[in-house]
N, C-alpha and C. Protein backbone atom coordinates (compact mmCIF):
# COMPACT_ATOMS: atom_id res chain seq x y z
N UNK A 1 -18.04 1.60 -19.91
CA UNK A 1 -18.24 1.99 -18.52
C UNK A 1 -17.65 0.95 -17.57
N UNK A 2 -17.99 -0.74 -17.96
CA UNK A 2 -17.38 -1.19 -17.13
C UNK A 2 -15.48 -1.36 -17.10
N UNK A 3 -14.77 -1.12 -17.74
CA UNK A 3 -13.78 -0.78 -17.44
C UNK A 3 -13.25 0.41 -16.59
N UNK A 4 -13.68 1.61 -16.71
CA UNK A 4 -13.90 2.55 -15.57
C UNK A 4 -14.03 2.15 -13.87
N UNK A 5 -15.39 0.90 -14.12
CA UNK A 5 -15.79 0.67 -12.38
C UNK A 5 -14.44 -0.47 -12.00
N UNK A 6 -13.44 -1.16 -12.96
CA UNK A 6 -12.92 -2.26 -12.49
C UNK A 6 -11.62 -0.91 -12.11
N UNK A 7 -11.15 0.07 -12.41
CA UNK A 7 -9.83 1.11 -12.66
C UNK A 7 -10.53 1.73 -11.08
N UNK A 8 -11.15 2.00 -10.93
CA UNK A 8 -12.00 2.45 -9.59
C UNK A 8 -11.92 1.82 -8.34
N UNK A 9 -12.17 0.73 -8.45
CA UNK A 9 -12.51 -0.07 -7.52
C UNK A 9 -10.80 -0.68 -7.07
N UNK A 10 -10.18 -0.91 -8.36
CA UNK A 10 -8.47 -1.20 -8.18
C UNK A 10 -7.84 -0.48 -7.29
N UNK A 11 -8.18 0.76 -8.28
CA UNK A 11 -7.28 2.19 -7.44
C UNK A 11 -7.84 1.84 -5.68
N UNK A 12 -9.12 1.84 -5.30
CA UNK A 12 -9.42 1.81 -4.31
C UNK A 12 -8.44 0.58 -3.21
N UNK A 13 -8.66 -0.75 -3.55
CA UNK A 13 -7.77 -1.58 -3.44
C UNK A 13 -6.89 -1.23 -3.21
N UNK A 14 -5.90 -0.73 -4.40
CA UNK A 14 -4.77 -0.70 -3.69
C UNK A 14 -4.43 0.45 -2.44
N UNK A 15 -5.24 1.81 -2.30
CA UNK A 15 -5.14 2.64 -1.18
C UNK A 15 -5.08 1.75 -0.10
N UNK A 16 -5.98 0.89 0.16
CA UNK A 16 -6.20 0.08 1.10
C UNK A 16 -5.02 -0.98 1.63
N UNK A 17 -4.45 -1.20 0.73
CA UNK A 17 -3.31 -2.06 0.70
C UNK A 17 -2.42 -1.06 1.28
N UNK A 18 -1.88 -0.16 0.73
CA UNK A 18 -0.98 0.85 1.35
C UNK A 18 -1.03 1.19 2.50
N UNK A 19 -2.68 1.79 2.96
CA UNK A 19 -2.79 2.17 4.35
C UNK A 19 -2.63 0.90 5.50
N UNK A 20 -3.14 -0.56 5.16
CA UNK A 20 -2.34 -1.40 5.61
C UNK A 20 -0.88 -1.99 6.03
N UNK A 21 -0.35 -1.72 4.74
CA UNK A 21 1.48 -1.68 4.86
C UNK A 21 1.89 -0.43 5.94
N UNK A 22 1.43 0.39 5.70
CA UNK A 22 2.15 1.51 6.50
C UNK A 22 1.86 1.13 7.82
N UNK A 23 0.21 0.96 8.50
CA UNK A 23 0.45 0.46 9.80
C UNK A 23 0.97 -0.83 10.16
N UNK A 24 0.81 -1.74 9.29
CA UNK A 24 1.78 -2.94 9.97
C UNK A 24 3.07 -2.54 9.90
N UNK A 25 3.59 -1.86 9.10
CA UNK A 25 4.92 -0.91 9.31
C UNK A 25 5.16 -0.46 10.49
N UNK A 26 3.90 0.20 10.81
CA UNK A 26 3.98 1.23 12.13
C UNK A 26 4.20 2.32 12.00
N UNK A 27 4.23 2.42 10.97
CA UNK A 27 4.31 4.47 9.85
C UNK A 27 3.32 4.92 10.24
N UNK A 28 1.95 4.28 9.85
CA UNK A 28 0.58 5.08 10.38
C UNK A 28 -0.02 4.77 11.68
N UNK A 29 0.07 4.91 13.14
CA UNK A 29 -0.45 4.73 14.19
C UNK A 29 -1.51 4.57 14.55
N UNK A 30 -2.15 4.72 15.47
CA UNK A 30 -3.15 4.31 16.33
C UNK A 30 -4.25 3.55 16.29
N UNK A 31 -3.76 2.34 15.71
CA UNK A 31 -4.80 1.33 15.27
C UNK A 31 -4.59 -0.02 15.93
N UNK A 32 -5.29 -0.66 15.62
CA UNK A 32 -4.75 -2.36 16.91
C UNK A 32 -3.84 -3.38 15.46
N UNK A 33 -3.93 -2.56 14.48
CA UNK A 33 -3.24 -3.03 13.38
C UNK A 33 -1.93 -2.58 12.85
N UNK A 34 -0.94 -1.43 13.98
CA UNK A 34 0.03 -0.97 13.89
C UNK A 34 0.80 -1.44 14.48
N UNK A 35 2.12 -1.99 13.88
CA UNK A 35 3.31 -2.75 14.31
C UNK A 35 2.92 -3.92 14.03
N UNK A 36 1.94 -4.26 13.71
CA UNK A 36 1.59 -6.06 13.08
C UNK A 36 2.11 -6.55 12.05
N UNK A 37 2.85 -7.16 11.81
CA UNK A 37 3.34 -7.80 10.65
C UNK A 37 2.28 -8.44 9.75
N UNK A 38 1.61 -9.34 10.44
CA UNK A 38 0.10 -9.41 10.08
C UNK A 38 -0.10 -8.74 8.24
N UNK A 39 -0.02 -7.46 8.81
CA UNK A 39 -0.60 -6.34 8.26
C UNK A 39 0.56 -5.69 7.09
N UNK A 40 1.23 -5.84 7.62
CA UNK A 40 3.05 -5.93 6.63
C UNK A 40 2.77 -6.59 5.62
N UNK A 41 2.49 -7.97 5.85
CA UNK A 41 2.92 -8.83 4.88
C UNK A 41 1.24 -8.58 4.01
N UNK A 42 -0.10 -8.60 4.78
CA UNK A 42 -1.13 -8.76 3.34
C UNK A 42 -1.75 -7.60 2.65
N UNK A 43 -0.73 -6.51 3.23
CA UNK A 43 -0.82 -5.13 2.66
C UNK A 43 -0.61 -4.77 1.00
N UNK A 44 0.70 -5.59 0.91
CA UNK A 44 1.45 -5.36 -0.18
C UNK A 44 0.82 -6.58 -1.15
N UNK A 45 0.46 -7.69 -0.96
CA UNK A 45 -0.51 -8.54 -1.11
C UNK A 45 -1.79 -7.79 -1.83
N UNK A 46 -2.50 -7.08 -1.19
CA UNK A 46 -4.31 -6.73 -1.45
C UNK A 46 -3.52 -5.30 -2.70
N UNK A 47 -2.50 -4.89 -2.26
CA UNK A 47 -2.10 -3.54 -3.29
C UNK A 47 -1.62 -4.33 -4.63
N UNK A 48 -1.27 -5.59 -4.96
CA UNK A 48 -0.85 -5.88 -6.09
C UNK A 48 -2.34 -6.39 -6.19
N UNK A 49 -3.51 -7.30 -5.53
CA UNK A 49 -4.50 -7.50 -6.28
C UNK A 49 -5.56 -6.10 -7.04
N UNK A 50 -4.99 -4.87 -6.14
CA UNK A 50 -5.27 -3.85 -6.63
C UNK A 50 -5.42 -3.28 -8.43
N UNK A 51 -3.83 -3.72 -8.64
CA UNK A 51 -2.84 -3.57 -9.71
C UNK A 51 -3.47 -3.91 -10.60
N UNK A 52 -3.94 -5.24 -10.28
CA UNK A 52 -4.76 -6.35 -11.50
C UNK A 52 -5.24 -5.64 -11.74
N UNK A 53 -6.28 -5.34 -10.72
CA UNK A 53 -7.81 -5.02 -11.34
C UNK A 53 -7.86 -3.35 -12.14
N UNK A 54 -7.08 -2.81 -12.11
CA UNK A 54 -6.53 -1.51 -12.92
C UNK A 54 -6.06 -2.18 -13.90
N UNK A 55 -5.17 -3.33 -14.33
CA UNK A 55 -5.04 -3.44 -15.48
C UNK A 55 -5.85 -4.12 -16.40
N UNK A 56 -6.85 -5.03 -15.52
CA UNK A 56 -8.02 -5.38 -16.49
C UNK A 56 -8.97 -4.52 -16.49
N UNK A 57 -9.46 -3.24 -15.97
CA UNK A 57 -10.15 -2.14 -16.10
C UNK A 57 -9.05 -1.76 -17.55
N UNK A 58 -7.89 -1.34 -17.39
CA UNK A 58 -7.51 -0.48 -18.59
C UNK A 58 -7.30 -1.30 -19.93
N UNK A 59 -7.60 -2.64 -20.00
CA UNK A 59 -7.40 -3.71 -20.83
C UNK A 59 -8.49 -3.59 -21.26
N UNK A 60 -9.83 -3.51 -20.54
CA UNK A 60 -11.16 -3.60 -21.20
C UNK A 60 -11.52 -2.47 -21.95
N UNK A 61 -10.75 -1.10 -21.51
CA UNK A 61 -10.62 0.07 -21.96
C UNK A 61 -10.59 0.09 -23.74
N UNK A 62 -9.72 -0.63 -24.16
CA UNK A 62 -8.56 -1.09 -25.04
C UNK A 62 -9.22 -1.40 -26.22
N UNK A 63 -10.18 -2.39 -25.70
CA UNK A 63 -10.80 -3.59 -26.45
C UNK A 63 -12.41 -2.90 -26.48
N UNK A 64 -12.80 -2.23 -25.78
CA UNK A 64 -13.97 -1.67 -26.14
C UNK A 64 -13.76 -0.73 -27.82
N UNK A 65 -14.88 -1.24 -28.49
CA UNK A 65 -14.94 -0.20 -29.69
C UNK A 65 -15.47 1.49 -29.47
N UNK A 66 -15.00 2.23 -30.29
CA UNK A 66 -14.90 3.59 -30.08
C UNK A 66 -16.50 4.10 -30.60
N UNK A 67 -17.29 5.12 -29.56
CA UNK A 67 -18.25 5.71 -29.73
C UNK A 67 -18.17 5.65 -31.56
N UNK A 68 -19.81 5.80 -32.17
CA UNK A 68 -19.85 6.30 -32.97
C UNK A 68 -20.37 7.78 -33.10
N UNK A 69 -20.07 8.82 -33.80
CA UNK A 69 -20.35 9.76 -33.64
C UNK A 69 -21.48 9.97 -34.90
């Protein structure tokens, strides 16, 4: 299970990262965080700490032993 909540919480991360990049981009508007570079640069930043945490969610996946039936 806990590999699941770390693949979850990643994925989440990185949305967050994205919707950041795009308004410091200035792709997504009406925020006090659009056109900020600010927001450019720790977008793409928080989306790769995203990454991690999906790959140590799917790493723990890996290494967990299989139900017994």
């Amino acid at each position: 299970m806990r590999g699941w909540l770390w693949i979850t919480i990643g994925a989440l991360v990185v949305l967050v990262g994205t919707v950041w990049t795009l308004q410091g981009l200035n792709v997504m508007g009406g925020s006090a965080m659009s056109g900020k570079v600010l927001w450019a640069v720790l977008g793409p930043l928080v989306g790769v700490v995203g990454l991690a945490l999906i790959g140590l969610g799917a790493r723990s996946l890996r290494k967990a032993p299989a139900p017994r039936s």
